[in-house]
PDB file of N, CA and C in Angstrom:
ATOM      1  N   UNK A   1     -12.129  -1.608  59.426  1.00  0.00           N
ATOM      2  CA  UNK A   1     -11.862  -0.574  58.440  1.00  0.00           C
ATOM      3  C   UNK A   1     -12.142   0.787  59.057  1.00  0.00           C
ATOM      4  N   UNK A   2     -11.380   1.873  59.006  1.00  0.00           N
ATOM      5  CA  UNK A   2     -11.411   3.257  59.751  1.00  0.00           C
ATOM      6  C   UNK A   2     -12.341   3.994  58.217  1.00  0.00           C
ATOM      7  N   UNK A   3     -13.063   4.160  59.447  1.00  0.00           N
ATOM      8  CA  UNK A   3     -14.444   5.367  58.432  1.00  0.00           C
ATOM      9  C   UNK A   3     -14.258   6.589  59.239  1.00  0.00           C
ATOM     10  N   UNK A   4     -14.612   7.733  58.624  1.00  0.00           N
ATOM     11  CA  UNK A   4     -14.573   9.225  59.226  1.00  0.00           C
ATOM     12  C   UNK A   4     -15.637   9.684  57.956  1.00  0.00           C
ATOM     13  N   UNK A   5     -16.877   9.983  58.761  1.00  0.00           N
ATOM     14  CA  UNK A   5     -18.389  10.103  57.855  1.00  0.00           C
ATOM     15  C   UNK A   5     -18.774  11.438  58.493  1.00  0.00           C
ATOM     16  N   UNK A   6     -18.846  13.120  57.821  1.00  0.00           N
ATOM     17  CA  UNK A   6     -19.245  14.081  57.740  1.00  0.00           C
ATOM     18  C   UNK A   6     -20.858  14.368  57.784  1.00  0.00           C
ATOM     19  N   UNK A   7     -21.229  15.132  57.802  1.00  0.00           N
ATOM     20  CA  UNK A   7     -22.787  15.199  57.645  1.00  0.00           C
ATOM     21  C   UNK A   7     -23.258  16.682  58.528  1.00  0.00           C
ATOM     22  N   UNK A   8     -24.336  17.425  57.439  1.00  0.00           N
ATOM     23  CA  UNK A   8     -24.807  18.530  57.875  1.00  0.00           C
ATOM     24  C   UNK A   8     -23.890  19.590  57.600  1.00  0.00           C
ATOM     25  N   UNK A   9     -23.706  19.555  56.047  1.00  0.00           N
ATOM     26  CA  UNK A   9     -23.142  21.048  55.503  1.00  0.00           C
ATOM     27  C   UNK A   9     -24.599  21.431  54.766  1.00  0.00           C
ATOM     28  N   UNK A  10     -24.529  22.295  53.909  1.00  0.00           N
ATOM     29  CA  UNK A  10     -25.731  22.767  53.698  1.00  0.00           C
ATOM     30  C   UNK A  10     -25.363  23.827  53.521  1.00  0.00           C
ATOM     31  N   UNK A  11     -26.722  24.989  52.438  1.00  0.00           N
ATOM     32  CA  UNK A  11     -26.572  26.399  52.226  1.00  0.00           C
ATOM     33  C   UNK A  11     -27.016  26.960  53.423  1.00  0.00           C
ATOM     34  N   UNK A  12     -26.531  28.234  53.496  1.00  0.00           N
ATOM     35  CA  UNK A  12     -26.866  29.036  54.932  1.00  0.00           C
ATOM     36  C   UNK A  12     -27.010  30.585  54.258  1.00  0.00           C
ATOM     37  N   UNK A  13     -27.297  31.621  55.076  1.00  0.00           N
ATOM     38  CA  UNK A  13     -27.485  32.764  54.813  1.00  0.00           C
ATOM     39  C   UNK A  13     -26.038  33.219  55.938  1.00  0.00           C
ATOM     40  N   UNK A  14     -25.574  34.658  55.053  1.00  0.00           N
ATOM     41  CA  UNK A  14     -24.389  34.942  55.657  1.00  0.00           C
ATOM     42  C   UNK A  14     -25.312  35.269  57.225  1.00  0.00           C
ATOM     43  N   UNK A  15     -24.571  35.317  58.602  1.00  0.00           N
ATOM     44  CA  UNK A  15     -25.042  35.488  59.201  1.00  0.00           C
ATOM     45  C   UNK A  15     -25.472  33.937  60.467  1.00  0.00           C
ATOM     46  N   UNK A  16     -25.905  33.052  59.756  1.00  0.00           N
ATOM     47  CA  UNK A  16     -26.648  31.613  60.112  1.00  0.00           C
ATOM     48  C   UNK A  16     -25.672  30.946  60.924  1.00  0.00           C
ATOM     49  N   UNK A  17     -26.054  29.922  60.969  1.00  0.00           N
ATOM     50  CA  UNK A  17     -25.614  28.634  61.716  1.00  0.00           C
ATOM     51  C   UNK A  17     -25.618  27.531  61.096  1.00  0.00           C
ATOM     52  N   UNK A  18     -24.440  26.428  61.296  1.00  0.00           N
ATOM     53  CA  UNK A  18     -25.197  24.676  60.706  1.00  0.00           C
ATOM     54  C   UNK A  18     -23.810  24.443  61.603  1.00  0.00           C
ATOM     55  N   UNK A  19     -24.474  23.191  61.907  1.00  0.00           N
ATOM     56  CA  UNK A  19     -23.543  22.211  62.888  1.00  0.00           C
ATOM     57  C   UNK A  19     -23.199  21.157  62.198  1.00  0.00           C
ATOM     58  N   UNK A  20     -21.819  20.917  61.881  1.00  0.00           N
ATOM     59  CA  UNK A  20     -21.420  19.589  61.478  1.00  0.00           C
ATOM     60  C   UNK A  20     -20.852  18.620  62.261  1.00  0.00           C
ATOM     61  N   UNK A  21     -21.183  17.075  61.527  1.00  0.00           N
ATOM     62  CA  UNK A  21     -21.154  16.205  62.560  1.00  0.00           C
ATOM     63  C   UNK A  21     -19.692  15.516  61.917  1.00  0.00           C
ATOM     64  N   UNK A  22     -19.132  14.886  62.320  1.00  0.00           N
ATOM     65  CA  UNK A  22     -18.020  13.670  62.159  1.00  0.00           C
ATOM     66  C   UNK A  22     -18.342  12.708  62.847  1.00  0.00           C
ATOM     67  N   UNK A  23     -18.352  11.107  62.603  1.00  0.00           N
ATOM     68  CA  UNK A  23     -18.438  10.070  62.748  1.00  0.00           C
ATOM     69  C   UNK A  23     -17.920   8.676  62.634  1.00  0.00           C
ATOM     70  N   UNK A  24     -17.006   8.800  63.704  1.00  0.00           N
ATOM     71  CA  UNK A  24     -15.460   7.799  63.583  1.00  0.00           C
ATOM     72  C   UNK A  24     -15.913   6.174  63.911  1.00  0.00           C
ATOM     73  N   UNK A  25     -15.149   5.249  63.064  1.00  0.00           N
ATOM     74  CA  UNK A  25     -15.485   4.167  63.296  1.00  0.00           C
ATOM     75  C   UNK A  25     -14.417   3.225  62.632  1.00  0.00           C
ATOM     76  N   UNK A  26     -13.891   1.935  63.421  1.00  0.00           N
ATOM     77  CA  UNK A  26     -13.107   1.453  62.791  1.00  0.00           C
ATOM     78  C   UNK A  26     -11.544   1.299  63.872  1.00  0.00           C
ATOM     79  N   UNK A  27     -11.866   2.081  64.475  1.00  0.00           N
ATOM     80  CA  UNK A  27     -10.563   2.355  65.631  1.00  0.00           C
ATOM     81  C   UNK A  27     -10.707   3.321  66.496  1.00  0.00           C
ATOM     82  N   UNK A  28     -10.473   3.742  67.578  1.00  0.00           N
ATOM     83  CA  UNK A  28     -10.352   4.615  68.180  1.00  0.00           C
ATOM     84  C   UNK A  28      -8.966   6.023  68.335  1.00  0.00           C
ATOM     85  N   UNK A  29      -9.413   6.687  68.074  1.00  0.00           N
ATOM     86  CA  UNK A  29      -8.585   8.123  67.437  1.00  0.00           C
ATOM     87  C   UNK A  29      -8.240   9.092  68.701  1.00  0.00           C
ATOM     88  N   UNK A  30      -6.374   9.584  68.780  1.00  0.00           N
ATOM     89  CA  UNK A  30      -6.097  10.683  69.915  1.00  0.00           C
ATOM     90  C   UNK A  30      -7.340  11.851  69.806  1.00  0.00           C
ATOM     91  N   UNK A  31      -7.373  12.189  68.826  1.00  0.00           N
ATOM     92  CA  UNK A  31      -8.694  13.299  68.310  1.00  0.00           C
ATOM     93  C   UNK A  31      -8.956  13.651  67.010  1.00  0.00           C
ATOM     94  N   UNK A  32      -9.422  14.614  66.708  1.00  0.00           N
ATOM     95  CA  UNK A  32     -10.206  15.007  65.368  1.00  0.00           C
ATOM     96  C   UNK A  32     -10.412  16.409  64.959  1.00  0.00           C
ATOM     97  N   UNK A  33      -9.427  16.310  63.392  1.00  0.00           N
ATOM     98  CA  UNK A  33      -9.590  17.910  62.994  1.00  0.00           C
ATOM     99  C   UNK A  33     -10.357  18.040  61.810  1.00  0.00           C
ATOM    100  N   UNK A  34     -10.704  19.297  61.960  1.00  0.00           N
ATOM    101  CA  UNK A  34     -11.479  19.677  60.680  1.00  0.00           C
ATOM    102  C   UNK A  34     -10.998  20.491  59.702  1.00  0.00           C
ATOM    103  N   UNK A  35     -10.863  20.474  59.055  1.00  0.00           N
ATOM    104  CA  UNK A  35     -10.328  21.054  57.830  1.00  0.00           C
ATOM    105  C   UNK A  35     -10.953  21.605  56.753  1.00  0.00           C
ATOM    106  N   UNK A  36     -10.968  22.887  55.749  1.00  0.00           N
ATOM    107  CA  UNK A  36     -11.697  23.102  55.186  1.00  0.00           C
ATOM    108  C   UNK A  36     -11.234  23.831  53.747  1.00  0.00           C
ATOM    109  N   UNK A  37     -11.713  23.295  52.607  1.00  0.00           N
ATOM    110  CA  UNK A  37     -11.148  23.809  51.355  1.00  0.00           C
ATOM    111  C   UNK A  37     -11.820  24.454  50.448  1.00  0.00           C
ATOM    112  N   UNK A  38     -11.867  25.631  49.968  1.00  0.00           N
ATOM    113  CA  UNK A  38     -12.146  26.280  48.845  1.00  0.00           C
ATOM    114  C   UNK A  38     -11.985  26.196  47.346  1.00  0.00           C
ATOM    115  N   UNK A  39     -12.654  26.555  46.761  1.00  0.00           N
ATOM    116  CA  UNK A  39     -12.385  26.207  45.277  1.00  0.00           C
ATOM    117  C   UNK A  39     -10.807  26.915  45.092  1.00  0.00           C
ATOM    118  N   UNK A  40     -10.140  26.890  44.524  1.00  0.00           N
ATOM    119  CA  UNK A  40      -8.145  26.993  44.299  1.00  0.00           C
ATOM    120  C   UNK A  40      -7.648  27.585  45.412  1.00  0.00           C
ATOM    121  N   UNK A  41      -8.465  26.891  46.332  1.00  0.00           N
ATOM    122  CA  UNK A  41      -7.182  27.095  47.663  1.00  0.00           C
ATOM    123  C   UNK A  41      -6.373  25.703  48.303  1.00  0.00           C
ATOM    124  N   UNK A  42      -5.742  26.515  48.950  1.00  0.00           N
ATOM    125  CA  UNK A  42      -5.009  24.710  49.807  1.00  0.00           C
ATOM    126  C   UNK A  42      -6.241  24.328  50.671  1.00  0.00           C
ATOM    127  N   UNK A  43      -5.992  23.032  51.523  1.00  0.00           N
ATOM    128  CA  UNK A  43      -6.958  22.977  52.957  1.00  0.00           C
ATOM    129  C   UNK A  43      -6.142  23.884  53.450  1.00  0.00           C
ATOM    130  N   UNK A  44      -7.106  23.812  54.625  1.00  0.00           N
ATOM    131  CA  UNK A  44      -6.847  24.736  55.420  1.00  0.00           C
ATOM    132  C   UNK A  44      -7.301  24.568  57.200  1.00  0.00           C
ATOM    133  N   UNK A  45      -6.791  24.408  57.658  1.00  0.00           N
ATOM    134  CA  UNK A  45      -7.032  23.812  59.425  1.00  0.00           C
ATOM    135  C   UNK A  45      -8.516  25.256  60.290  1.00  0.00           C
ATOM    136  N   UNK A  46      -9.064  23.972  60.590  1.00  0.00           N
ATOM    137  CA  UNK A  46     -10.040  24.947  60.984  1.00  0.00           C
ATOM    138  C   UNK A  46     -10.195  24.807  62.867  1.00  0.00           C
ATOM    139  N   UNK A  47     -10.121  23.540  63.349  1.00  0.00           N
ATOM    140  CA  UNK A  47     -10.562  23.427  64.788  1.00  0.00           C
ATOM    141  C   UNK A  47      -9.764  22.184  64.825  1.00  0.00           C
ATOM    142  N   UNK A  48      -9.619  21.798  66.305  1.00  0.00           N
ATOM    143  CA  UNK A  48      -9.215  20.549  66.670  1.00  0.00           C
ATOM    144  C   UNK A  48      -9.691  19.743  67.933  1.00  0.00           C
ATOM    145  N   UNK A  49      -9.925  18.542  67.857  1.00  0.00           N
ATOM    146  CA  UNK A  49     -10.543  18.156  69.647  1.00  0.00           C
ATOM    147  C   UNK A  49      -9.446  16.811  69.931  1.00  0.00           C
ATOM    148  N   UNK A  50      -9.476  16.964  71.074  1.00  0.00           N
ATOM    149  CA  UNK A  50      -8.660  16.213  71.874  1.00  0.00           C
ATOM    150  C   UNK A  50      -9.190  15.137  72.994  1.00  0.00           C
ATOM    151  N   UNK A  51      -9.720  13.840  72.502  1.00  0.00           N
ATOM    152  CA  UNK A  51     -10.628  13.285  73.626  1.00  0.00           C
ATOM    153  C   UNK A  51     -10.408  12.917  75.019  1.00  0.00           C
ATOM    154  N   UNK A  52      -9.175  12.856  75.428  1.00  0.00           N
ATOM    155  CA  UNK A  52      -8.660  12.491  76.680  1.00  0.00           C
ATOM    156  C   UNK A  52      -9.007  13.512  77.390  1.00  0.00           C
ATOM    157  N   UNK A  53      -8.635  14.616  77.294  1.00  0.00           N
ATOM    158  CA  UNK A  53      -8.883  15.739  78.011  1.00  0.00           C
ATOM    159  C   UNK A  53      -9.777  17.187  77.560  1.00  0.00           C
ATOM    160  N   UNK A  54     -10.582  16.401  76.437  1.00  0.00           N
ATOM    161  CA  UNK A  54     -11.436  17.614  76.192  1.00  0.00           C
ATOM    162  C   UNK A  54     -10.719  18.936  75.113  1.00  0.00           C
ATOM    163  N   UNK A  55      -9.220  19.017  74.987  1.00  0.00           N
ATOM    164  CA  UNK A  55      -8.566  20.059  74.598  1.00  0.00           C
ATOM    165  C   UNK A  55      -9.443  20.547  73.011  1.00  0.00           C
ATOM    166  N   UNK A  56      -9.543  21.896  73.463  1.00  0.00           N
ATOM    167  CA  UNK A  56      -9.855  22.324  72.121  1.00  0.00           C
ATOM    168  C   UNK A  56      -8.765  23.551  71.381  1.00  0.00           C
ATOM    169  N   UNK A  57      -8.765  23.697  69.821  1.00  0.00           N
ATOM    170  CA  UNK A  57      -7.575  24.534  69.364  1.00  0.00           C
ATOM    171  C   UNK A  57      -8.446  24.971  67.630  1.00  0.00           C
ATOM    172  N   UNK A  58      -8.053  26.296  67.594  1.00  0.00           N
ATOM    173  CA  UNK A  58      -8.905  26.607  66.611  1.00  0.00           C
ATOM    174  C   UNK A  58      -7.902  27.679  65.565  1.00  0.00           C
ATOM    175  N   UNK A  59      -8.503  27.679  64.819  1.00  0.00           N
ATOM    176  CA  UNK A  59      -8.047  28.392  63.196  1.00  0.00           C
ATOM    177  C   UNK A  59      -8.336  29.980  64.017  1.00  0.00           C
ATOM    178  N   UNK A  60      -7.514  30.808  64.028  1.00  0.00           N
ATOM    179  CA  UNK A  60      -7.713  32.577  64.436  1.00  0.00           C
ATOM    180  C   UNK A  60      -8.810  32.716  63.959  1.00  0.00           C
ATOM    181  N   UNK A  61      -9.250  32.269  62.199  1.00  0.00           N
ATOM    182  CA  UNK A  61      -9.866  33.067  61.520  1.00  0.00           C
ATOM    183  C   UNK A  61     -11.287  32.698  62.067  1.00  0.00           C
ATOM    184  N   UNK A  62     -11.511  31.455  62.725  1.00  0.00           N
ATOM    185  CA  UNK A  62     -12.961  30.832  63.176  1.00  0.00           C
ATOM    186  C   UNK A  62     -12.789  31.189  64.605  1.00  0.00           C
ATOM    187  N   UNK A  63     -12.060  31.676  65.270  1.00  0.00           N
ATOM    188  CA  UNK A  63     -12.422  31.713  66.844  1.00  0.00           C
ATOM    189  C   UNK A  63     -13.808  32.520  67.300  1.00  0.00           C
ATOM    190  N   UNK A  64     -14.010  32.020  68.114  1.00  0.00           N
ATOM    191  CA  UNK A  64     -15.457  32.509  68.682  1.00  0.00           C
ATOM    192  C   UNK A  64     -16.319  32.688  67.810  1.00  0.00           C
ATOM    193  N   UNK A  65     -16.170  31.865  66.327  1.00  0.00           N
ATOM    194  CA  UNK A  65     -17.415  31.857  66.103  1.00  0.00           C
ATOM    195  C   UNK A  65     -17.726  30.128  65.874  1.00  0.00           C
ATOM    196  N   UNK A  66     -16.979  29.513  66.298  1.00  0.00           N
ATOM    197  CA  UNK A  66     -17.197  27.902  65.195  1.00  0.00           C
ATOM    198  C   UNK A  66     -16.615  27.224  67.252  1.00  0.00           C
ATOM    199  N   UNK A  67     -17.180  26.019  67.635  1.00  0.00           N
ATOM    200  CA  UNK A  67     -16.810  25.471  68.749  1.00  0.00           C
ATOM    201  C   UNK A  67     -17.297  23.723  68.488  1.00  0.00           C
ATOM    202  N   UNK A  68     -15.638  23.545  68.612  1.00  0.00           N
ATOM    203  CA  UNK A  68     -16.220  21.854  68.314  1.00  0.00           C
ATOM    204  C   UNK A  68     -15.979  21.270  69.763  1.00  0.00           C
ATOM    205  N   UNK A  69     -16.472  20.043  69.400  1.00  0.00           N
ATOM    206  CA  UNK A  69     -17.049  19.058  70.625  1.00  0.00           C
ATOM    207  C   UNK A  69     -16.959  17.428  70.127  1.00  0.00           C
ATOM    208  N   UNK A  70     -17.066  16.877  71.377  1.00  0.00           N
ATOM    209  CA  UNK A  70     -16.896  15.822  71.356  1.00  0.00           C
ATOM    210  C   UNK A  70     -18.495  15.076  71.927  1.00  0.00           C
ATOM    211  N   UNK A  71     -18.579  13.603  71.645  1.00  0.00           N
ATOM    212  CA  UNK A  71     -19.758  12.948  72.193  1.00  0.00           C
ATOM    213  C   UNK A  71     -19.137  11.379  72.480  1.00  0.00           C
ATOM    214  N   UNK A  72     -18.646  11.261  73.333  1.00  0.00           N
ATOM    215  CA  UNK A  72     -17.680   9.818  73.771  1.00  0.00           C
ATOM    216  C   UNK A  72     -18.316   8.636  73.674  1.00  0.00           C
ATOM    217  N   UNK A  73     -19.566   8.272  73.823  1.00  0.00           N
ATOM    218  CA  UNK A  73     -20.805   7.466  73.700  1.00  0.00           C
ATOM    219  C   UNK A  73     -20.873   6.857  72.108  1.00  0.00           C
ATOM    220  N   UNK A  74     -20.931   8.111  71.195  1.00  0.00           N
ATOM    221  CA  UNK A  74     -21.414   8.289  69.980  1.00  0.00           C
ATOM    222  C   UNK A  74     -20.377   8.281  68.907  1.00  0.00           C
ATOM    223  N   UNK A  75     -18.907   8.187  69.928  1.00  0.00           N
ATOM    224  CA  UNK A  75     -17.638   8.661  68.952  1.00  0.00           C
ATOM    225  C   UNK A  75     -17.970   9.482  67.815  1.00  0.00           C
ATOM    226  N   UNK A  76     -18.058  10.930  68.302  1.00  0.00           N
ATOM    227  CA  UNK A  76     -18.939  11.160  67.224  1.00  0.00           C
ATOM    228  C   UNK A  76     -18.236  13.070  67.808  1.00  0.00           C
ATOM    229  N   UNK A  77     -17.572  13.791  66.171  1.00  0.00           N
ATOM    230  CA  UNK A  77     -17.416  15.015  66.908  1.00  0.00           C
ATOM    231  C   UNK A  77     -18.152  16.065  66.238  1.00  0.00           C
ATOM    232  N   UNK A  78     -18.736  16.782  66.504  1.00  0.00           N
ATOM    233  CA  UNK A  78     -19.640  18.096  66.423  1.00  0.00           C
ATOM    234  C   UNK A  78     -18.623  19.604  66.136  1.00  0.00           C
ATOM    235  N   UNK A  79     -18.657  20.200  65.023  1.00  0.00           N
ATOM    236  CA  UNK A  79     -18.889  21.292  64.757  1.00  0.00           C
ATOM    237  C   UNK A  79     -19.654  22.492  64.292  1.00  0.00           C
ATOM    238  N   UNK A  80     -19.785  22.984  65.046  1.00  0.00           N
ATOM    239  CA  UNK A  80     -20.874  24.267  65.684  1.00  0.00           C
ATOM    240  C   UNK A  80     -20.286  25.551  65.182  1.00  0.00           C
ATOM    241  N   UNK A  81     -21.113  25.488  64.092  1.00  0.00           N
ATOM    242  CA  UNK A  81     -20.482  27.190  63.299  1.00  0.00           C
ATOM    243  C   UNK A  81     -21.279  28.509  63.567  1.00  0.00           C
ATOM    244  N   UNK A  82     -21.026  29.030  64.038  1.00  0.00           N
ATOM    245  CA  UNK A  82     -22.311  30.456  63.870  1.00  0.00           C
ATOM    246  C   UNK A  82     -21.697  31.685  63.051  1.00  0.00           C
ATOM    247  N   UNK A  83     -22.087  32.504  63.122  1.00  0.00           N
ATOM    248  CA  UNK A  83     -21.877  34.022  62.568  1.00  0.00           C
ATOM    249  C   UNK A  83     -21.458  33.740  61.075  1.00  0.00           C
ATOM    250  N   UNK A  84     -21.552  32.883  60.560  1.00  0.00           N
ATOM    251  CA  UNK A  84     -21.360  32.488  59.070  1.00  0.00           C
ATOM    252  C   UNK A  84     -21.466  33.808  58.132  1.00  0.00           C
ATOM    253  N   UNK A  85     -19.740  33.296  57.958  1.00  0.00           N
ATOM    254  CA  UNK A  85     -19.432  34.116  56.162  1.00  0.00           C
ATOM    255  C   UNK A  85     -19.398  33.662  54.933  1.00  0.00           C
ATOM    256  N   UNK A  86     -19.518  34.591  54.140  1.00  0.00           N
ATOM    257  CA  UNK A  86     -19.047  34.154  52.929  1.00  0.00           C
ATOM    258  C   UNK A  86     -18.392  33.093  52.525  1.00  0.00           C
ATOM    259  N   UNK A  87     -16.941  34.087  53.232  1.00  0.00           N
ATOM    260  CA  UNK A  87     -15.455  33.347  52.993  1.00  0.00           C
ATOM    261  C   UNK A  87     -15.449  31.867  53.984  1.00  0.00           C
ATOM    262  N   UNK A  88     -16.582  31.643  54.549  1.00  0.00           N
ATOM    263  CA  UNK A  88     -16.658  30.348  55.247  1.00  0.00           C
ATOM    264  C   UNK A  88     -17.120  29.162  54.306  1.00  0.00           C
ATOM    265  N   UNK A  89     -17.354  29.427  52.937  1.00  0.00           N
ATOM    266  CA  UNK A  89     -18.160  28.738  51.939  1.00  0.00           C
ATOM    267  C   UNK A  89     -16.669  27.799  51.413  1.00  0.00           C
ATOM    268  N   UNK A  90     -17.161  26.072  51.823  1.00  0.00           N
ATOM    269  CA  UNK A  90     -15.663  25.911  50.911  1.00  0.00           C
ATOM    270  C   UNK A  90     -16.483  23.962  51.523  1.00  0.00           C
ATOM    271  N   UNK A  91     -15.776  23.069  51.253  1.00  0.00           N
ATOM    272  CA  UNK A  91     -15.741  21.565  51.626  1.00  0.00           C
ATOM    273  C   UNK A  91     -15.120  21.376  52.801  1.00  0.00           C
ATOM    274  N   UNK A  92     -16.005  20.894  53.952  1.00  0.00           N
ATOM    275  CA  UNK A  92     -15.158  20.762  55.187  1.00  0.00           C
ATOM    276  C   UNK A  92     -15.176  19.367  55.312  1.00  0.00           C
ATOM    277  N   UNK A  93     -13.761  18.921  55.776  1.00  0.00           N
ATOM    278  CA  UNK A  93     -13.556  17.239  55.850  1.00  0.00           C
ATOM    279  C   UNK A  93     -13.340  17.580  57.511  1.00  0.00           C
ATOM    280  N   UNK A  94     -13.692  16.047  57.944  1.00  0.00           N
ATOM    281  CA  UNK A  94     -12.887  15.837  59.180  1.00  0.00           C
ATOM    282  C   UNK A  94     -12.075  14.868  59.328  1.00  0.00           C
ATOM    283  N   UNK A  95     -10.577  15.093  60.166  1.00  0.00           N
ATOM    284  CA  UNK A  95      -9.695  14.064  59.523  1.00  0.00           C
ATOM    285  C   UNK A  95      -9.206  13.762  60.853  1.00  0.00           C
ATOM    286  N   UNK A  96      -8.647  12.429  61.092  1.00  0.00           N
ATOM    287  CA  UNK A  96      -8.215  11.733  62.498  1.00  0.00           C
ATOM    288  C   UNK A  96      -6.732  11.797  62.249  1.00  0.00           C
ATOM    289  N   UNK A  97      -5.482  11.778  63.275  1.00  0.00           N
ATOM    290  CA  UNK A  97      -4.115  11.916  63.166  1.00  0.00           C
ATOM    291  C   UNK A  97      -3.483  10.504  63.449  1.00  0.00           C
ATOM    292  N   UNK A  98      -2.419  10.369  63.409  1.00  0.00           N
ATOM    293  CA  UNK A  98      -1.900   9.194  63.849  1.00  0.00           C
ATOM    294  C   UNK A  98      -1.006   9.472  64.945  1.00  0.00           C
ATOM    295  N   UNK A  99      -0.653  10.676  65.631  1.00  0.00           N
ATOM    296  CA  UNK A  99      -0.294  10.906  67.035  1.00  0.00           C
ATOM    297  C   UNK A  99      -1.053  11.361  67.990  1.00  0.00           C
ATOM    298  N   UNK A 100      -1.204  12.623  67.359  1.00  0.00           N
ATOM    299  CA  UNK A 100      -1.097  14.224  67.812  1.00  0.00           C
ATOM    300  C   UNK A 100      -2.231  14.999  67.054  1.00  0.00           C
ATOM    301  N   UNK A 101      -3.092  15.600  67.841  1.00  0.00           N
ATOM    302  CA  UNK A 101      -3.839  17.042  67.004  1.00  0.00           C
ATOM    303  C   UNK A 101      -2.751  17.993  66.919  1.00  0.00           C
ATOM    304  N   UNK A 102      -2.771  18.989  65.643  1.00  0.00           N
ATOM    305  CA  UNK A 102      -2.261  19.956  65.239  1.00  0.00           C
ATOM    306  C   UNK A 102      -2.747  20.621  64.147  1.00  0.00           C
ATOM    307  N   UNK A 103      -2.257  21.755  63.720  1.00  0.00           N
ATOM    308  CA  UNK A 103      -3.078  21.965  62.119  1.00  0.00           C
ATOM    309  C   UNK A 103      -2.669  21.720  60.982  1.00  0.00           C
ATOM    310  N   UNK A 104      -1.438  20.911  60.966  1.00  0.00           N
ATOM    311  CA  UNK A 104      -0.915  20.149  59.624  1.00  0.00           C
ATOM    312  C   UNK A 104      -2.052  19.303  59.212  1.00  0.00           C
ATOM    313  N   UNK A 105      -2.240  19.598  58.029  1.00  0.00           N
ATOM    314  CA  UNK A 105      -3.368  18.320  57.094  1.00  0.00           C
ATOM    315  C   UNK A 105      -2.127  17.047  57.104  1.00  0.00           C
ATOM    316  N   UNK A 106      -0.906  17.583  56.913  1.00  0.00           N
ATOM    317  CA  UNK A 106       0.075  16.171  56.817  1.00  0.00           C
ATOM    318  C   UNK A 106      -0.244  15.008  57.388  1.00  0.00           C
ATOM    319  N   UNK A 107      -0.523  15.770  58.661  1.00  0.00           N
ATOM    320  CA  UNK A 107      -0.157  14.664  59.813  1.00  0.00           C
ATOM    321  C   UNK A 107      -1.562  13.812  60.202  1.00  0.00           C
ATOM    322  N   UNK A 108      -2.467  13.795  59.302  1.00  0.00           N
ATOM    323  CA  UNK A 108      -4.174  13.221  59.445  1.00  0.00           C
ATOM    324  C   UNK A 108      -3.890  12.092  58.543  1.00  0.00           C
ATOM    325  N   UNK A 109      -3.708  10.913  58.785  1.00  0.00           N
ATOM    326  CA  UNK A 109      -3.784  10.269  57.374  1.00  0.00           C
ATOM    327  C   UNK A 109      -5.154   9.217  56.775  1.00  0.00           C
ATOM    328  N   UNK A 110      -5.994   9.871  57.960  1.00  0.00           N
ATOM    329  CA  UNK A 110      -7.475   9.258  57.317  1.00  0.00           C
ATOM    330  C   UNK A 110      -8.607  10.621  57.623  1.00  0.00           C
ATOM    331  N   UNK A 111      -9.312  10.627  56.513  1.00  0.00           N
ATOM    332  CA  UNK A 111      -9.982  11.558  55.965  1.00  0.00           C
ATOM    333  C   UNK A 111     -11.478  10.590  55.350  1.00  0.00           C
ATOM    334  N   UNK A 112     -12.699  11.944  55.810  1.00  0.00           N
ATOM    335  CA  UNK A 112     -13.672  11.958  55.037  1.00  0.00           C
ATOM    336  C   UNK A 112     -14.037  12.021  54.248  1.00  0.00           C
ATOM    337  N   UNK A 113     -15.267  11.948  54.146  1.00  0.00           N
ATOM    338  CA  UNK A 113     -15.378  12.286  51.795  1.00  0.00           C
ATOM    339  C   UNK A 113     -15.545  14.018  51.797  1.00  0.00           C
ATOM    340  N   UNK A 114     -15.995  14.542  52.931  1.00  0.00           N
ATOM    341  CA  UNK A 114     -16.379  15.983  53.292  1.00  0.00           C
ATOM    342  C   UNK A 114     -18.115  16.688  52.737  1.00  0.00           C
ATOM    343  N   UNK A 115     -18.294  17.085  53.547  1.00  0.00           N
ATOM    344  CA  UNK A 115     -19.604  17.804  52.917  1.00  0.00           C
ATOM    345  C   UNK A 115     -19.124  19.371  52.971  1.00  0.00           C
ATOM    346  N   UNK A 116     -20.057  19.816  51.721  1.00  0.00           N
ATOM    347  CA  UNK A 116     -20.292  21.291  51.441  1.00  0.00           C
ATOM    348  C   UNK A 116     -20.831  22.335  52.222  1.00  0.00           C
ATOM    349  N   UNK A 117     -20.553  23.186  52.526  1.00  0.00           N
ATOM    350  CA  UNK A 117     -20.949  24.365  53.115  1.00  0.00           C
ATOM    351  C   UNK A 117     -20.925  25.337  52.331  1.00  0.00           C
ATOM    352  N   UNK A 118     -22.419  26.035  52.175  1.00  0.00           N
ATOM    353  CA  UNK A 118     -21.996  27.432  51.506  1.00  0.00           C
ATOM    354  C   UNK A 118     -22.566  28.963  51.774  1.00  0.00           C
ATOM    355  N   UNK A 119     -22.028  29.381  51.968  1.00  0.00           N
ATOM    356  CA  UNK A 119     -22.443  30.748  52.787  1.00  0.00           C
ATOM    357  C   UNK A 119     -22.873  32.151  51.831  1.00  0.00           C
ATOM    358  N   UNK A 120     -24.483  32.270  51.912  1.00  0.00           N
ATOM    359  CA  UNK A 120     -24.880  33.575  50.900  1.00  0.00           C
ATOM    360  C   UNK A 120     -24.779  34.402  51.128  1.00  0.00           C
ATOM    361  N   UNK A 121     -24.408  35.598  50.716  1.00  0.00           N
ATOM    362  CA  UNK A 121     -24.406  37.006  50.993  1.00  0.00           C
ATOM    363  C   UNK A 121     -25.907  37.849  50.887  1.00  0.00           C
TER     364      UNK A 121
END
């Protein structure tokens, strides 16, 4: 059975840090995106990892501040948020593809339950 298990959202102060984890099991996955939704917004593509070759690909709006990673041992992928905003406050899932990383939510068709993140001013 394919599991994709989140962990380590949490309140933060604008400004902070929290690292979230993803935790794949059940099959082995091309890579792993994260995605993230707000109260009446769409998702929204935040980062992507690529395990063969390490490739990483990110949302404009998170560059240089959010860097995900991989742990090949642990099948297990890490996102690393810093400089935390506000507008960073929303449910982040992490979701596995059935080809290809990209930032279509379409194209993920297994998904987490997601944990909360919320960012104080």
């Amino acid at each position: 059975q394919v599991q994709l298990v989140e962990s380590g959202g949490g309140l933060v102060q604008a400004g902070g840090s929290l690292r979230l984890s993803c935790a794949a099991s059940g099959r082995t996955f091309y890579g792993v995106g994260w995605f993230r939704q707000a109260p009446g917004k769409e998702r929204e593509f935040v980062a992507a990892w690529r395990w063969r070759d390490s490739f990483t690909y990110y949302a404009d709006s998170v560059k240089g501040r959010f860097t995900i990673s991989g742990d090949n041992a642990k099948n297990t992928v890490y996102l690393q948020m810093g400089s935390l905003k506000p507008e960073d406050t929303a449910v982040y899932f992490c979701a596995a593809p059935r080809y290809y990383i990209d930032n279509n939510p379409a194209n993920y068709p297994y998904w987490g339950q997601g944990t909360q993140v919320t960012v104080s001013s």
